[in-house]
N, C-alpha and C. Protein backbone atom coordinates (compact mmCIF):
# COMPACT_ATOMS: atom_id res chain seq x y z
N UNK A 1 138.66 264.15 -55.93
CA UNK A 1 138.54 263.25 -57.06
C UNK A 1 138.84 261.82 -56.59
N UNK A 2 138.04 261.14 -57.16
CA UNK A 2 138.30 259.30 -56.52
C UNK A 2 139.32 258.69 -57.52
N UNK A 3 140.16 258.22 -56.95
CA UNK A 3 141.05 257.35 -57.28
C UNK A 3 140.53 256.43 -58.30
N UNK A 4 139.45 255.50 -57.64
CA UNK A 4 139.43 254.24 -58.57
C UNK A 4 137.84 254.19 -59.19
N UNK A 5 138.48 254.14 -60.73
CA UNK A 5 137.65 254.42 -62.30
C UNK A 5 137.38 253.04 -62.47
N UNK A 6 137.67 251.73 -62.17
CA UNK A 6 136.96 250.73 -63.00
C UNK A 6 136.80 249.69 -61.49
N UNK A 7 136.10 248.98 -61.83
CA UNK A 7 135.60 248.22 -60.52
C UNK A 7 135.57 246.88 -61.10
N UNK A 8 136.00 245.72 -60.28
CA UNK A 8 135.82 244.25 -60.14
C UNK A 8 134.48 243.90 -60.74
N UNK A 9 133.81 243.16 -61.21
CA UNK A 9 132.14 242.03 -60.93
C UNK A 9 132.41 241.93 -59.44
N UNK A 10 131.15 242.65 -58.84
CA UNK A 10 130.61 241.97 -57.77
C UNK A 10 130.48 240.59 -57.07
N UNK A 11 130.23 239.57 -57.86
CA UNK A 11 130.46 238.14 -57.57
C UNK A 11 131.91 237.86 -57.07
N UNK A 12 132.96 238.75 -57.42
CA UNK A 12 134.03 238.20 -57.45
C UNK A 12 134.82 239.05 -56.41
N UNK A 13 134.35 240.35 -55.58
CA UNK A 13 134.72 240.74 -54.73
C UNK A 13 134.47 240.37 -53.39
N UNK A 14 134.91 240.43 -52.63
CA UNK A 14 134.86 239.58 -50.79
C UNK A 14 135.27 241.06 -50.35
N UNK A 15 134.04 241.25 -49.77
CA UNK A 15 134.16 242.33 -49.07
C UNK A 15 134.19 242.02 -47.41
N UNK A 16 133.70 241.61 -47.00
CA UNK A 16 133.90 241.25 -45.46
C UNK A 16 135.32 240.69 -45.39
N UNK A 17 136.12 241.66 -43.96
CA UNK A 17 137.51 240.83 -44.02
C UNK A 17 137.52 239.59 -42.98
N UNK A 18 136.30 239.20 -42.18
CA UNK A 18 136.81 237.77 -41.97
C UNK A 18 136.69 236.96 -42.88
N UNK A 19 135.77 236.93 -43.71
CA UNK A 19 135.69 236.04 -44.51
C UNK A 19 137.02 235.93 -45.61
N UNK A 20 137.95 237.26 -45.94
CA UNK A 20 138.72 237.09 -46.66
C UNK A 20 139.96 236.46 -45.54
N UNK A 21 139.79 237.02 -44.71
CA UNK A 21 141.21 236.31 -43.55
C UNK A 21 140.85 234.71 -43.57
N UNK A 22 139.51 234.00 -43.49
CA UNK A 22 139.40 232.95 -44.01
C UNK A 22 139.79 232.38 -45.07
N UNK A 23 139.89 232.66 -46.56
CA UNK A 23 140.10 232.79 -47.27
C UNK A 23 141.77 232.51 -47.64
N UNK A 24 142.18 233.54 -46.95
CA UNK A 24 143.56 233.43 -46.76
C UNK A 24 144.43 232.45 -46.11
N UNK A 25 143.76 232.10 -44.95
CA UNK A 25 143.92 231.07 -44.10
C UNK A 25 144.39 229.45 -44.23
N UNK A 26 143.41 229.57 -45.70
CA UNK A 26 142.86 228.26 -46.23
C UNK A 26 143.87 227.92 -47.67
N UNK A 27 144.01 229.43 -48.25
CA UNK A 27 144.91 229.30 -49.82
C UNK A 27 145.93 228.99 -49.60
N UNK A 28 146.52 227.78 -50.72
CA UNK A 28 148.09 227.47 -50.89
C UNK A 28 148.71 228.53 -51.63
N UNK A 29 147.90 229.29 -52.28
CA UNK A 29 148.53 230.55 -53.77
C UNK A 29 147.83 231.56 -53.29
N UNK A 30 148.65 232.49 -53.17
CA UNK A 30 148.05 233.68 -52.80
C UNK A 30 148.59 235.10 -53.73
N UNK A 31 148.13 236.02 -54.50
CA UNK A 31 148.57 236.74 -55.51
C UNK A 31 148.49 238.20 -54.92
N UNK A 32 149.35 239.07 -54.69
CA UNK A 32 148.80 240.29 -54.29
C UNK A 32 149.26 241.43 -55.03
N UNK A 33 148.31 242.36 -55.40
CA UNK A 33 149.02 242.82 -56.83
C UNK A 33 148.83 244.59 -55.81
N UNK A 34 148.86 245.39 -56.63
CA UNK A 34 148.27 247.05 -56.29
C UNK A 34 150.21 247.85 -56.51
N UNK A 35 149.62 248.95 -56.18
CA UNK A 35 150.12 250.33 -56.48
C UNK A 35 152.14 250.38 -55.42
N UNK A 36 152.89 250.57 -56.27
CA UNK A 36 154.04 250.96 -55.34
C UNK A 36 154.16 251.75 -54.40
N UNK A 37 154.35 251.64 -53.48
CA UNK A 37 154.06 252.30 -52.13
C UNK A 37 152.68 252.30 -51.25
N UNK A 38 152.20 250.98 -51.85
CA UNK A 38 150.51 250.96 -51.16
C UNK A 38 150.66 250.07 -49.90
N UNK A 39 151.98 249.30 -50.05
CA UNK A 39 152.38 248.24 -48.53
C UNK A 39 151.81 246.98 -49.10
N UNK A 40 152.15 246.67 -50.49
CA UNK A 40 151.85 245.25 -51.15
C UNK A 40 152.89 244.17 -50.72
N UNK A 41 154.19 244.61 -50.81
CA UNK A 41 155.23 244.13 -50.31
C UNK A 41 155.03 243.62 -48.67
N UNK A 42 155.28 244.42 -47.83
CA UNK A 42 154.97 244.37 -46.24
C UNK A 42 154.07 243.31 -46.16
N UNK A 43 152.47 243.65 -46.73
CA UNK A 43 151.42 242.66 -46.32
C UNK A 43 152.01 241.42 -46.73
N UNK A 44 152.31 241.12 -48.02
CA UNK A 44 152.98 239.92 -48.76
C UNK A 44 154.16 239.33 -47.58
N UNK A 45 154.65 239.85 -46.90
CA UNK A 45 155.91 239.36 -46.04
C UNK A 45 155.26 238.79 -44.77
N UNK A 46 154.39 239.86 -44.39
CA UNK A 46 153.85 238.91 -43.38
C UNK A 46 153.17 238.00 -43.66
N UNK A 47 152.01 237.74 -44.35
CA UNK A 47 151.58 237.09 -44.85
C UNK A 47 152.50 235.38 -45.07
N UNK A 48 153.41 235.86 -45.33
CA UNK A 48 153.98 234.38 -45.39
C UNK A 48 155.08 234.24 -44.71
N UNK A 49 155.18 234.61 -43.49
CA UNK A 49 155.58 234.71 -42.21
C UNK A 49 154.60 233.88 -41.52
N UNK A 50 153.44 234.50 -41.16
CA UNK A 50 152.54 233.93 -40.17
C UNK A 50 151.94 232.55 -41.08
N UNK A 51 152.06 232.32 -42.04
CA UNK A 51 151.49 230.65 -42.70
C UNK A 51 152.66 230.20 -43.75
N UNK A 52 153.84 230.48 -43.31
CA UNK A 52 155.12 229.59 -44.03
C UNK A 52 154.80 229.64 -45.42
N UNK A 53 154.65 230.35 -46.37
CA UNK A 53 154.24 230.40 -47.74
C UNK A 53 155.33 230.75 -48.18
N UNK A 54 155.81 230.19 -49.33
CA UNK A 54 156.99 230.72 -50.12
C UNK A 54 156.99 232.58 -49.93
N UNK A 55 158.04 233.32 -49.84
CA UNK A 55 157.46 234.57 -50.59
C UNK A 55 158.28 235.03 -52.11
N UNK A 56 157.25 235.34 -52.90
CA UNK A 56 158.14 235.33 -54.28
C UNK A 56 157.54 236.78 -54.71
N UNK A 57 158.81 237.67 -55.18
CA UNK A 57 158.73 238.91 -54.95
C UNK A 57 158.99 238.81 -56.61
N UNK A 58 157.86 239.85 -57.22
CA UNK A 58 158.59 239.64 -59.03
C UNK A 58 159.37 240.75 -59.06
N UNK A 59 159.50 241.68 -58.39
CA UNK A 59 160.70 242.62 -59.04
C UNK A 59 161.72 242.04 -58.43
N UNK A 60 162.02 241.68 -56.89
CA UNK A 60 163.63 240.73 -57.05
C UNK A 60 164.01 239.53 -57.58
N UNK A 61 162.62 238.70 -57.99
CA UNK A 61 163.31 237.56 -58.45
C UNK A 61 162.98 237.10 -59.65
N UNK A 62 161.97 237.89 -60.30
CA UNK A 62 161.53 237.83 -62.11
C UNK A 62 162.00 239.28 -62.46
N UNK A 63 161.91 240.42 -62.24
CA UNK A 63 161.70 241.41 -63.32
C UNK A 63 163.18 242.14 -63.31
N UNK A 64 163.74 242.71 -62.27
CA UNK A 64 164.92 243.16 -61.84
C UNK A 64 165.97 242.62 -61.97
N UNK A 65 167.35 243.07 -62.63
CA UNK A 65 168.41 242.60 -62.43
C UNK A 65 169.57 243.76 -62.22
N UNK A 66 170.70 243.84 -61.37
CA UNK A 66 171.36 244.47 -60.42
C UNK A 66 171.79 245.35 -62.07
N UNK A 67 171.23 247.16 -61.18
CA UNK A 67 171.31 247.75 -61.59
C UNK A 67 170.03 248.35 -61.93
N UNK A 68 168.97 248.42 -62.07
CA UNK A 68 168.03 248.65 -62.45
C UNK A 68 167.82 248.23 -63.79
N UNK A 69 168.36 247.29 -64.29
CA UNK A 69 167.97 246.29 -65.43
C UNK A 69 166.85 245.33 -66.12
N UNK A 70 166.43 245.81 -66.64
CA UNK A 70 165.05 245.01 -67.08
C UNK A 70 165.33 243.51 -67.36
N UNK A 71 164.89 242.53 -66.87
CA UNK A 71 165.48 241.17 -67.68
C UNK A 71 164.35 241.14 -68.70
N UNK A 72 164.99 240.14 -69.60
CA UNK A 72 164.27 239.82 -70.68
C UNK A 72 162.96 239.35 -70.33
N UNK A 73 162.02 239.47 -71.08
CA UNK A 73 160.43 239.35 -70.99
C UNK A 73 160.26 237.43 -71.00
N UNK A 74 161.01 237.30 -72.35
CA UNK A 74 160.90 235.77 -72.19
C UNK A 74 161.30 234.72 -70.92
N UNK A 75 162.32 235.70 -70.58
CA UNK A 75 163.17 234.75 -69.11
C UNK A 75 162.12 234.93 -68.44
N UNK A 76 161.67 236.33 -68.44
CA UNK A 76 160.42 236.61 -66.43
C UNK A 76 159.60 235.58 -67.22
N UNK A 77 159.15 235.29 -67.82
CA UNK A 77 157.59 234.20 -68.22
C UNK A 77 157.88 232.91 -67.67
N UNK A 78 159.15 232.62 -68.16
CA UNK A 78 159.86 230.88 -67.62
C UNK A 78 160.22 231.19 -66.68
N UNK A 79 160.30 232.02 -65.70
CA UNK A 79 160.82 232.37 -64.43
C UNK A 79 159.56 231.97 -63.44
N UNK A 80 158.64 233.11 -63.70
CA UNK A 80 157.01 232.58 -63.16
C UNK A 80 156.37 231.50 -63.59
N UNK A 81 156.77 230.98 -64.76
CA UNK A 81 156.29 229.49 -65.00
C UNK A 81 156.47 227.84 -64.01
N UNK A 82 157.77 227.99 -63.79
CA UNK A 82 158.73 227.50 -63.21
C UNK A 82 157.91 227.84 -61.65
N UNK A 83 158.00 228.93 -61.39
CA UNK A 83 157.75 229.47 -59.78
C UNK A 83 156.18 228.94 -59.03
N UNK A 84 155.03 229.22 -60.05
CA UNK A 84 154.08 229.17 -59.85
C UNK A 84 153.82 227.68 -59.43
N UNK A 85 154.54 227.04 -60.30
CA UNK A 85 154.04 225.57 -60.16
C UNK A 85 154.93 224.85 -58.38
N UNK A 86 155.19 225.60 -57.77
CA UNK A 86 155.53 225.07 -56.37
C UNK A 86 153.80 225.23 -55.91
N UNK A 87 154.26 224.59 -54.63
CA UNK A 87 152.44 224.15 -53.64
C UNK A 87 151.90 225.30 -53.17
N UNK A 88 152.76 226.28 -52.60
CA UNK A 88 152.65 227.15 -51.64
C UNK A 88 153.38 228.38 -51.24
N UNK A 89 152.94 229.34 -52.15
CA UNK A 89 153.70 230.99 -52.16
C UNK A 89 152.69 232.05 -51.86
N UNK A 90 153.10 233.20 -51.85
CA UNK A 90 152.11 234.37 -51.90
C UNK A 90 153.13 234.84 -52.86
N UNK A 91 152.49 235.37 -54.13
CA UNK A 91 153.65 236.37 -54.89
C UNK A 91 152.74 237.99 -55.16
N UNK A 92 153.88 238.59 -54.78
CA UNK A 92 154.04 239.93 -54.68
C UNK A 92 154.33 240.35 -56.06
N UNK A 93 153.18 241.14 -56.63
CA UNK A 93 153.93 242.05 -57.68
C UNK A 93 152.31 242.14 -58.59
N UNK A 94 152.55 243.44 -59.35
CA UNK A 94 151.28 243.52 -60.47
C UNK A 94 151.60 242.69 -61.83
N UNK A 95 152.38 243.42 -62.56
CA UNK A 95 152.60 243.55 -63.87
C UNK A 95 151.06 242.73 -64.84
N UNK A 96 150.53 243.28 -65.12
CA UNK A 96 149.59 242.54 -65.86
C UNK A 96 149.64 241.98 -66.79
N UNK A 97 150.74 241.88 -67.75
CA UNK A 97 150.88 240.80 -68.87
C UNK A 97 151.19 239.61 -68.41
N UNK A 98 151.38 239.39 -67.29
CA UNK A 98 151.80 237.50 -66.41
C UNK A 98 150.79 237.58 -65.55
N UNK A 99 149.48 237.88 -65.39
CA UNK A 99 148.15 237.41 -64.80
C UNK A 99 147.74 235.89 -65.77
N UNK A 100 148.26 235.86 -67.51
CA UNK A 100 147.21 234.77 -67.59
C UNK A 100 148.03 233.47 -67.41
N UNK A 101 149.46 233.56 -66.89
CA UNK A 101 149.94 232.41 -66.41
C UNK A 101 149.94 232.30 -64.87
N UNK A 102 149.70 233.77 -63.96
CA UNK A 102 149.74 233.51 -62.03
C UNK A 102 148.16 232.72 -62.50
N UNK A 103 146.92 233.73 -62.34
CA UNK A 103 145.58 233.49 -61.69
C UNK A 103 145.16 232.24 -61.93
N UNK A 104 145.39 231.54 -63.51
CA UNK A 104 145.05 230.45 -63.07
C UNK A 104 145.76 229.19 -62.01
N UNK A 105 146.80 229.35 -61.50
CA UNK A 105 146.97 228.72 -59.87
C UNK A 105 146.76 229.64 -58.82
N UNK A 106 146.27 230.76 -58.99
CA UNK A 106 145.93 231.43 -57.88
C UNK A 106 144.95 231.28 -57.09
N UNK A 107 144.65 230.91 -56.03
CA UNK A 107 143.01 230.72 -55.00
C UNK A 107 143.30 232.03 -54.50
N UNK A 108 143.66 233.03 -53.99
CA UNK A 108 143.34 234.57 -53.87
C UNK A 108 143.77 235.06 -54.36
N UNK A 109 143.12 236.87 -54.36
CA UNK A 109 143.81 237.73 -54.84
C UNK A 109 143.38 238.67 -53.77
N UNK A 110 144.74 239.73 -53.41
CA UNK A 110 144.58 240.48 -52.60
C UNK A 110 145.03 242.11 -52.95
N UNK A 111 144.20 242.69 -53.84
CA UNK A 111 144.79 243.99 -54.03
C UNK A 111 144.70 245.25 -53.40
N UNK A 112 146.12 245.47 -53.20
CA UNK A 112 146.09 246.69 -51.91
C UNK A 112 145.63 247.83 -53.28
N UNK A 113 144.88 248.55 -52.76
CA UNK A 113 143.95 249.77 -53.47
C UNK A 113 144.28 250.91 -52.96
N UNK A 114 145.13 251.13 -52.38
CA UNK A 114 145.19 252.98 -51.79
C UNK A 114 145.06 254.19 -52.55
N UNK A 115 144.64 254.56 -51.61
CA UNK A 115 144.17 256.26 -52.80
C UNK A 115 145.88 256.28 -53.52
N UNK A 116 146.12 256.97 -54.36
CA UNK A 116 147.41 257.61 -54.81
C UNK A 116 148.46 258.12 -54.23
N UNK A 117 147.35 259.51 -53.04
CA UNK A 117 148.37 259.84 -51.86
C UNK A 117 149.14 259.22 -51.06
N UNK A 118 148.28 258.06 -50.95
CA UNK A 118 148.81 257.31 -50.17
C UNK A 118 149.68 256.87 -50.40
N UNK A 119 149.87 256.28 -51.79
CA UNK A 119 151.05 255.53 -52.15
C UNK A 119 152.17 256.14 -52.71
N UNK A 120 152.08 257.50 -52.86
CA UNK A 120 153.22 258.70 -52.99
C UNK A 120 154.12 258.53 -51.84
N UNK A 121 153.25 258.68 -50.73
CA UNK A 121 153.68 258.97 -49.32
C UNK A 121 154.29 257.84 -48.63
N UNK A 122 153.64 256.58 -48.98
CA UNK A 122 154.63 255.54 -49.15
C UNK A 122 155.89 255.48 -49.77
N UNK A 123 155.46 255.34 -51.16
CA UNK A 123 156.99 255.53 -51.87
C UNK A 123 158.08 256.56 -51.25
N UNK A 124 157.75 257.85 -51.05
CA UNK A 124 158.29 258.95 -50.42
C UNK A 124 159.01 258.66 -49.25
N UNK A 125 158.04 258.50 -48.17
CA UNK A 125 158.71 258.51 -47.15
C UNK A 125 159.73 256.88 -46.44
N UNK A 126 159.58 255.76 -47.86
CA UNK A 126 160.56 254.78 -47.35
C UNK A 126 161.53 255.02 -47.90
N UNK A 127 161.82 255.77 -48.70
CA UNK A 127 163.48 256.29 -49.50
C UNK A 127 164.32 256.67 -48.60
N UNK A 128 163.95 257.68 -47.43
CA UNK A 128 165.00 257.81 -46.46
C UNK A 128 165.54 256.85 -45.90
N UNK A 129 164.93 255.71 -45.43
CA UNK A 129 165.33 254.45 -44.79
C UNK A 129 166.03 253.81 -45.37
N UNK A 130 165.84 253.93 -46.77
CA UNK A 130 166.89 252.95 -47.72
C UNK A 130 167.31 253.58 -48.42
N UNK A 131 167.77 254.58 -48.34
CA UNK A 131 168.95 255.31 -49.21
C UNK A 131 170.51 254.59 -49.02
N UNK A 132 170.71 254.61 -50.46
CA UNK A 132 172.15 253.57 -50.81
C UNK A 132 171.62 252.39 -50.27
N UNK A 133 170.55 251.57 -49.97
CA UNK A 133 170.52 250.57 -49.86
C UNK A 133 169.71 250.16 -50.67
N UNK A 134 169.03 248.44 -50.84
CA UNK A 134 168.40 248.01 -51.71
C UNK A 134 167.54 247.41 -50.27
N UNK A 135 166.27 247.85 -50.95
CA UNK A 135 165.40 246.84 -49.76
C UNK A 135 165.24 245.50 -49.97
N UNK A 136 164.76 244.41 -49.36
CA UNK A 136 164.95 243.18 -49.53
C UNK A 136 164.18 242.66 -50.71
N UNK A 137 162.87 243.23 -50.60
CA UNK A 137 161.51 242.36 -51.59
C UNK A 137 162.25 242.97 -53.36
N UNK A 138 163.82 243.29 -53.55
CA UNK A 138 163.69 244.01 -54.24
C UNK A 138 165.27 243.55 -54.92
N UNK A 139 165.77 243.41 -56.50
CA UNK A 139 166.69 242.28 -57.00
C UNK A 139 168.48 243.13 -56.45
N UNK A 140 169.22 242.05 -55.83
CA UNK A 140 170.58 242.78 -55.40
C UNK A 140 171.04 244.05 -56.28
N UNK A 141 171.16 245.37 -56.18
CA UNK A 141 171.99 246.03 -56.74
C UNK A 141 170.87 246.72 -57.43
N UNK A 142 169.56 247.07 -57.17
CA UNK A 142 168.76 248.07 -57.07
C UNK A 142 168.68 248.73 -56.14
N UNK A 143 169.59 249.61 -55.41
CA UNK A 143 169.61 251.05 -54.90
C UNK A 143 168.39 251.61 -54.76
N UNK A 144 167.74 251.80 -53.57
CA UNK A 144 166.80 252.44 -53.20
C UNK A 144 166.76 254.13 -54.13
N UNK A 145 165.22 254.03 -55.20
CA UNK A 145 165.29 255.60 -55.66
C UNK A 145 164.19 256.06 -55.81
N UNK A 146 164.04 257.59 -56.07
CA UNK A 146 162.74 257.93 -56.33
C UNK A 146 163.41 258.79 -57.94
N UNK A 147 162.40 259.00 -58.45
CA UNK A 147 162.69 259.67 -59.44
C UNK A 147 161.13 260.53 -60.38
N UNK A 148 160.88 260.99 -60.98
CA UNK A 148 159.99 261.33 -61.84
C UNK A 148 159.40 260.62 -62.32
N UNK A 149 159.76 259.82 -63.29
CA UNK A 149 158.96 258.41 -64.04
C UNK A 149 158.39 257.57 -63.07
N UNK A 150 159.17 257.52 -61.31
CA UNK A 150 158.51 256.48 -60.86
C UNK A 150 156.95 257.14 -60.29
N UNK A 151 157.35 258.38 -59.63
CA UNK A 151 156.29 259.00 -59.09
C UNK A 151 155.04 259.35 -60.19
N UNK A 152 155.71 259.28 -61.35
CA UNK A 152 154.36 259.53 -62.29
C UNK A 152 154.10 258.19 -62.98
N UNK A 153 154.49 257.06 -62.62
CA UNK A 153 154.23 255.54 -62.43
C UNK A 153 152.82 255.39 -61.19
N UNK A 154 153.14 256.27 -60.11
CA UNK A 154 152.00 256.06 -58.99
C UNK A 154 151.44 257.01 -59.28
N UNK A 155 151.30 258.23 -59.95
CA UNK A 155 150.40 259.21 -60.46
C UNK A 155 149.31 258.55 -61.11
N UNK A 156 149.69 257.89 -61.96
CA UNK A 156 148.64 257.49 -62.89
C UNK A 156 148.20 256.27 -63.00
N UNK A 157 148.64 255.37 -62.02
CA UNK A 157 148.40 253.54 -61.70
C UNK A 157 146.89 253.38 -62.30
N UNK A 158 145.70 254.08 -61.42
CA UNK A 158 144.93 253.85 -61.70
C UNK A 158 143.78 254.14 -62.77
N UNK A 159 144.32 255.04 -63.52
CA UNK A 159 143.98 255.22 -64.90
C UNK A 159 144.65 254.46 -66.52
N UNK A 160 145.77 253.77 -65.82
CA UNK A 160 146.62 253.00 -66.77
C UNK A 160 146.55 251.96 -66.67
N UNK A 161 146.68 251.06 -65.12
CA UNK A 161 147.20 249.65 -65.04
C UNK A 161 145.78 249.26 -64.73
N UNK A 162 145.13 249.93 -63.64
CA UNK A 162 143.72 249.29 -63.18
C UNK A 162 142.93 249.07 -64.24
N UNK A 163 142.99 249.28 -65.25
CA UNK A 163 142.15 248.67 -66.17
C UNK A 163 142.32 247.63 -66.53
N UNK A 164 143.69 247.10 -67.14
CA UNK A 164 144.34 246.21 -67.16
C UNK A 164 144.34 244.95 -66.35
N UNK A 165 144.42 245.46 -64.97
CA UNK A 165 144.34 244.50 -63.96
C UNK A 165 143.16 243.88 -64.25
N UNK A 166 141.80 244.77 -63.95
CA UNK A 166 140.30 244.16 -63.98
C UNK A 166 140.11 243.58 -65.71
N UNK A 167 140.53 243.79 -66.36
CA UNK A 167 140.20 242.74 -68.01
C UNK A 167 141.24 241.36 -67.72
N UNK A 168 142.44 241.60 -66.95
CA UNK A 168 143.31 240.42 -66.74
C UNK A 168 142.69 239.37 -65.71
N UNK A 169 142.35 240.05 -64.92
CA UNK A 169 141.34 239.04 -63.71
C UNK A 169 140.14 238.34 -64.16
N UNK A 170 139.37 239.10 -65.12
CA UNK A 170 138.21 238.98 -65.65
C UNK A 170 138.18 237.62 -66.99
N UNK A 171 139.25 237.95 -67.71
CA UNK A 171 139.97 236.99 -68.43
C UNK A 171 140.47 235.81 -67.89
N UNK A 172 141.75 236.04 -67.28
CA UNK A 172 142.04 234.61 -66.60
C UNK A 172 142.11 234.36 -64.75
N UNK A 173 141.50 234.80 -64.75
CA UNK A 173 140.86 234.39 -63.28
C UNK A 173 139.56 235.13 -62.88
N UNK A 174 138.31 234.46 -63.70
CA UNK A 174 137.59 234.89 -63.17
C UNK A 174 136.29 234.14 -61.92
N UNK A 175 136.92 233.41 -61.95
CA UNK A 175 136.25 232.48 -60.50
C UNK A 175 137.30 232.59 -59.18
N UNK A 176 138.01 233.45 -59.14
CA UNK A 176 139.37 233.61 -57.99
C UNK A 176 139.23 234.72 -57.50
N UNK A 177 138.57 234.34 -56.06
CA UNK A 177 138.14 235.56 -55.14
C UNK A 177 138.95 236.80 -54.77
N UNK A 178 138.40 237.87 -55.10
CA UNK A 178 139.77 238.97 -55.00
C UNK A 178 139.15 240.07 -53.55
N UNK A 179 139.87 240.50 -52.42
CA UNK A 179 139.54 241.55 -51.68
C UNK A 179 140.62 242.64 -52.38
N UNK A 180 139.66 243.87 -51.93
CA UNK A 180 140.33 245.15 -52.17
C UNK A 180 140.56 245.38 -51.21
N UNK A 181 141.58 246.23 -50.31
CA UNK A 181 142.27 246.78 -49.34
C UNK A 181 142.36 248.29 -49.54
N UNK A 182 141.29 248.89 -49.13
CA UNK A 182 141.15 250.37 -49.59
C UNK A 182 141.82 251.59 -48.68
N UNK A 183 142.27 250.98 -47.33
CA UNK A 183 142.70 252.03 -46.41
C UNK A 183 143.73 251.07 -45.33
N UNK A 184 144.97 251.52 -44.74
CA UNK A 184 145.55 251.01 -43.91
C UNK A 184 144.79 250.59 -42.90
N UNK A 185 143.92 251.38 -42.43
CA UNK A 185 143.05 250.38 -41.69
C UNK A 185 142.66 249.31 -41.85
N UNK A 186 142.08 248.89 -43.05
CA UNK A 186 141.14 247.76 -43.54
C UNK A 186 142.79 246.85 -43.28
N UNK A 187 143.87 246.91 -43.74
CA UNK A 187 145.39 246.12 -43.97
C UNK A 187 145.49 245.93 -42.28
N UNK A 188 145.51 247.14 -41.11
CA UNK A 188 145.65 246.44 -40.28
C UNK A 188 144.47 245.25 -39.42
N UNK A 189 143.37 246.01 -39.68
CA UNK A 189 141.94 245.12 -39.29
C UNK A 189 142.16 243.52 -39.95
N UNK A 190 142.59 243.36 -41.42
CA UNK A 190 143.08 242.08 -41.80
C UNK A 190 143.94 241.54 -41.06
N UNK A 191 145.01 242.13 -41.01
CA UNK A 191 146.40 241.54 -39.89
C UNK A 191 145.94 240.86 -38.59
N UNK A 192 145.29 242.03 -38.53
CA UNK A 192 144.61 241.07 -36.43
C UNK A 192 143.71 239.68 -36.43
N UNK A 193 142.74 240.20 -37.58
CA UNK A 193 141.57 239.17 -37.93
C UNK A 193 142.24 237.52 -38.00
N UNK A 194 143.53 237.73 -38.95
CA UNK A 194 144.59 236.55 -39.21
C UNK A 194 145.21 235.88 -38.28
N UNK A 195 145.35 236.93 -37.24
CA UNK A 195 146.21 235.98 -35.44
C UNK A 195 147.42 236.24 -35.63
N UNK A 196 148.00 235.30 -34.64
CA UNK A 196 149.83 235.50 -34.67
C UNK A 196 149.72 233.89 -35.88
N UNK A 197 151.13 233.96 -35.92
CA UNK A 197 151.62 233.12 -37.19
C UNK A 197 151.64 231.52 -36.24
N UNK A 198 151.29 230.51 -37.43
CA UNK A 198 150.89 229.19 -37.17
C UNK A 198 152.23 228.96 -36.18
């Protein structure tokens, strides 16, 4: 069974990855949204490693607060309001109700797309590494966890959120070039295409 039920406009997908490593090369705003455990985070780190880009992570520094605490909806909006308007970030994170304040400063979008398995197996197998710890892209005093709700969070991404995503893109960013990242390959083939860092 295929993962992904709704698809981008054509006009607005960049399928060749030099042209998106160009792309990338060139953007002051860079948005990268997709599935927990798809390596949205990782790409996002390097990414602004190798071209000095802010990195702004929304679950450690809009959505999360120590403990697994939701912050208030109104704060994350003035949080990303506030954030967006710097020159030069890549921000990490989906949530689709704050697409119609990112995309319009966004010049890319980069959504990691992995099958499901994939991103099970992600989620899965980085819990050992950070057990009792909090990983970095992620707000102090969130404890590395897996649980039921989250795994059936990546069960169903793409029958719930991907829709969402593509009416949010389509809505407010629809002139803002988006690549899909469908296989670790295609993520490392991008990485090389990009070089070592400026």
């Amino acid at each position: 069974m295929m993962d992904q039920k709704v698809e981008l406009p054509s006009h607005q997908q960049i399928t060749d990855l030099k042209q998106a490593a160009e792309h990338i090369r060139t953007a002051r705003r860079i948005l990268v949204i997709g599935c927990s455990g798809g390596g949205k985070s990782t790409l996002s780190l390097e990414i602004a490693r190798r071209f000095g880009l802010s990195y702004i992570s929304l679950d450690r520094d809009v959505y999360w607060l120590p403990g697994w605490v939701t912050r208030d909806r109104v704060e994350q909006r003035m949080i990303i309001a506030t954030r967006i308007l710097e020159e030069r970030w890549i921000m990490d994170g989906t949530n689709p109700s704050s697409l119609d304040i990112r995309l319009p400063r966004t010049d890319f979008v980069v959504w990691v797309r992995m099958q499901r398995l994939v991103c099970m197996w992600g989620a899965i197998s980085r819990w050992p590494k950070w057990i009792g710890r909090t990983r970095p892209e992620m707000a102090p005093g969130c404890i590395e966890k897996i649980d039921l709700e989250f795994l059936r969070f990546i069960w169903t991404f793409e029958e719930k959120l991907a829709p969402r995503l593509v009416a949010g893109i389509a809505e407010h960013g629809p002139d803002v070039p988006v690549l899909e990242l469908k296989s670790r390959a295609q993520m490392r083939e991008l990485l090389d295409l990009l070089g070592p860092p400026d």
